[in-house]
C-alpha atoms as a PDB file:
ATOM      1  CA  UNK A   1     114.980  88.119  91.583  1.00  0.00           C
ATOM      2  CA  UNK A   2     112.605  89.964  94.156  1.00  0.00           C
ATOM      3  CA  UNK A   3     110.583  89.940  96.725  1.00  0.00           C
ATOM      4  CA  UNK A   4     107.285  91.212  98.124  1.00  0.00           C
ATOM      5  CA  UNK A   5     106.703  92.577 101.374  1.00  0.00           C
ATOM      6  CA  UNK A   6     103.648  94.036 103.077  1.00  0.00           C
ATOM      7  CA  UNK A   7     103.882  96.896 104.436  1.00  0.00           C
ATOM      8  CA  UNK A   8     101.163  97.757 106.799  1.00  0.00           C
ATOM      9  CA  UNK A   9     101.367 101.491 107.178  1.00  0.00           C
ATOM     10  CA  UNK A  10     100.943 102.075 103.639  1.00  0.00           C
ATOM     11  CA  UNK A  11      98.581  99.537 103.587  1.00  0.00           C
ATOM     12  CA  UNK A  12     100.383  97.631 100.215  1.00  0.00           C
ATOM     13  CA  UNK A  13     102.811  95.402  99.061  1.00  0.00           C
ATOM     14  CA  UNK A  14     106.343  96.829  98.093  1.00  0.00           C
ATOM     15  CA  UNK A  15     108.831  94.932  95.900  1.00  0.00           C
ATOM     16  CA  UNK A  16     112.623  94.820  96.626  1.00  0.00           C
ATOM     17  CA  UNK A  17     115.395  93.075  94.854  1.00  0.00           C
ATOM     18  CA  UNK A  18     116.559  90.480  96.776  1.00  0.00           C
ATOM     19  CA  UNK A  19     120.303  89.736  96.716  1.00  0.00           C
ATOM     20  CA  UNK A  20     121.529  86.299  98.738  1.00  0.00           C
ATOM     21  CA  UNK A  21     119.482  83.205  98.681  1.00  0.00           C
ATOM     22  CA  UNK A  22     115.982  83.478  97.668  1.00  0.00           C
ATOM     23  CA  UNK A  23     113.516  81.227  99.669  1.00  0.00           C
ATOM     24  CA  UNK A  24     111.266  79.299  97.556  1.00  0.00           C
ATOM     25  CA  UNK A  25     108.215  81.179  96.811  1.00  0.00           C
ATOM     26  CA  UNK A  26     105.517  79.765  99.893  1.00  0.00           C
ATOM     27  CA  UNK A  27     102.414  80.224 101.136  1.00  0.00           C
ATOM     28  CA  UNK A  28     100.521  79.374 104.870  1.00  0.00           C
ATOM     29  CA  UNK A  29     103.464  80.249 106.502  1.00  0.00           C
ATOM     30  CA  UNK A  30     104.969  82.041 109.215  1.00  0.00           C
ATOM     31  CA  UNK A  31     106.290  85.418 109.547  1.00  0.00           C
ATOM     32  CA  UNK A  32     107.358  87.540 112.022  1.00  0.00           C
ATOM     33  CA  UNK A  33     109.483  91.409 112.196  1.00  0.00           C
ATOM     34  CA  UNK A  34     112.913  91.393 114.070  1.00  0.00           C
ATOM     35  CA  UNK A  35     113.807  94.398 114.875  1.00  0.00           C
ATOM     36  CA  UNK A  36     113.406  97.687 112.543  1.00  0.00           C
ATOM     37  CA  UNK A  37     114.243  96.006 109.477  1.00  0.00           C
ATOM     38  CA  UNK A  38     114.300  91.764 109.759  1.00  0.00           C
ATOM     39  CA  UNK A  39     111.841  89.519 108.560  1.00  0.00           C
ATOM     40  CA  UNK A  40     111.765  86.093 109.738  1.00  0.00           C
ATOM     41  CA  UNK A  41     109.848  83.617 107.764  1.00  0.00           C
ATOM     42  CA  UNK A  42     109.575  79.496 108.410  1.00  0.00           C
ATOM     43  CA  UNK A  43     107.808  76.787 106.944  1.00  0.00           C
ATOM     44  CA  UNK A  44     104.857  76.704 104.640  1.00  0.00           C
ATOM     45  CA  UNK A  45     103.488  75.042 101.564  1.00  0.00           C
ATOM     46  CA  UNK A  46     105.374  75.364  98.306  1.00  0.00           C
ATOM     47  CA  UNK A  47     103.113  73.550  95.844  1.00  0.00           C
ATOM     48  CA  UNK A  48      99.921  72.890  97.469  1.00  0.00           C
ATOM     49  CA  UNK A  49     102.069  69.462  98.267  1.00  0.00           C
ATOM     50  CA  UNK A  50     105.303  70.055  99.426  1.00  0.00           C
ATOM     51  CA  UNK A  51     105.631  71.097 103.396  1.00  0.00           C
ATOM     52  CA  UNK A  52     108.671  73.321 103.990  1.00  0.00           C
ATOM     53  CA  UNK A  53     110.570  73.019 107.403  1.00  0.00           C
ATOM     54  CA  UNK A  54     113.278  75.797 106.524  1.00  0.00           C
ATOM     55  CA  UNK A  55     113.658  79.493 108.302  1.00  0.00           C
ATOM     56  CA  UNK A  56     115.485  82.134 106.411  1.00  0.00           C
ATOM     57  CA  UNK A  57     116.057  86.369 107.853  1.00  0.00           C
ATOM     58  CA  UNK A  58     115.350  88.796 105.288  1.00  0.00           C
ATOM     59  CA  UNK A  59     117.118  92.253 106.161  1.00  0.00           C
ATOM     60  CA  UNK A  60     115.259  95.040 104.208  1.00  0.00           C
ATOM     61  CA  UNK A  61     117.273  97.932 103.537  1.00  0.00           C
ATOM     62  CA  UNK A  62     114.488 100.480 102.135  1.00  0.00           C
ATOM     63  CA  UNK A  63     116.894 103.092 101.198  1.00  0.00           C
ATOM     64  CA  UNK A  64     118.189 100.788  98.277  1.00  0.00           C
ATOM     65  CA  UNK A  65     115.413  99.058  97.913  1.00  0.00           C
ATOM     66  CA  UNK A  66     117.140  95.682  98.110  1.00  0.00           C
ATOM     67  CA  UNK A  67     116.792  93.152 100.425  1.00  0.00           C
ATOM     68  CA  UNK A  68     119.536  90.596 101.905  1.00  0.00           C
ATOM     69  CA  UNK A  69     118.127  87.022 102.606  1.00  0.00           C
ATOM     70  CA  UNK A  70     119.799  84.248 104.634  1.00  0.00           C
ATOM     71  CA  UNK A  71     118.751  80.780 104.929  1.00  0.00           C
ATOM     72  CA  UNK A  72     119.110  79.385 108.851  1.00  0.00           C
END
């Protein structure tokens, strides 16, 4: 499994394994960068029905190209 992050110095998305628990694929939600390297995301739509009330911290670790992803 993977995920998709935007990266807005190069201006494009980049796609990194993702080992851990993979969020439910979402859209409308919230994201925001913790420190160098952490992604928080929360809520959303999954669906176009179902509201999502979760939070999960991806860590990005760009020299493996892998991320880590914990659900709160």
């Amino acid at each position: 499994s993977g995920i998709r992050v935007f990266n807005v110095k190069k201006n494009s998305f980049e796609e990194f394994h993702l080992a851990g628990d993979e969020p439910l694929a979402r859209f409308r939600h919230s994201a925001c960068l913790i420190d160098q390297n952490k992604i928080l995301i929360y809520g959303g739509y999954y669906d176009n029905e179902r509201i999502l009330n979760d939070a999960a911290i991806i860590t990005i670790q760009e020299t493996m190209r892998k991320a880590l992803s914990y659900h709160l």
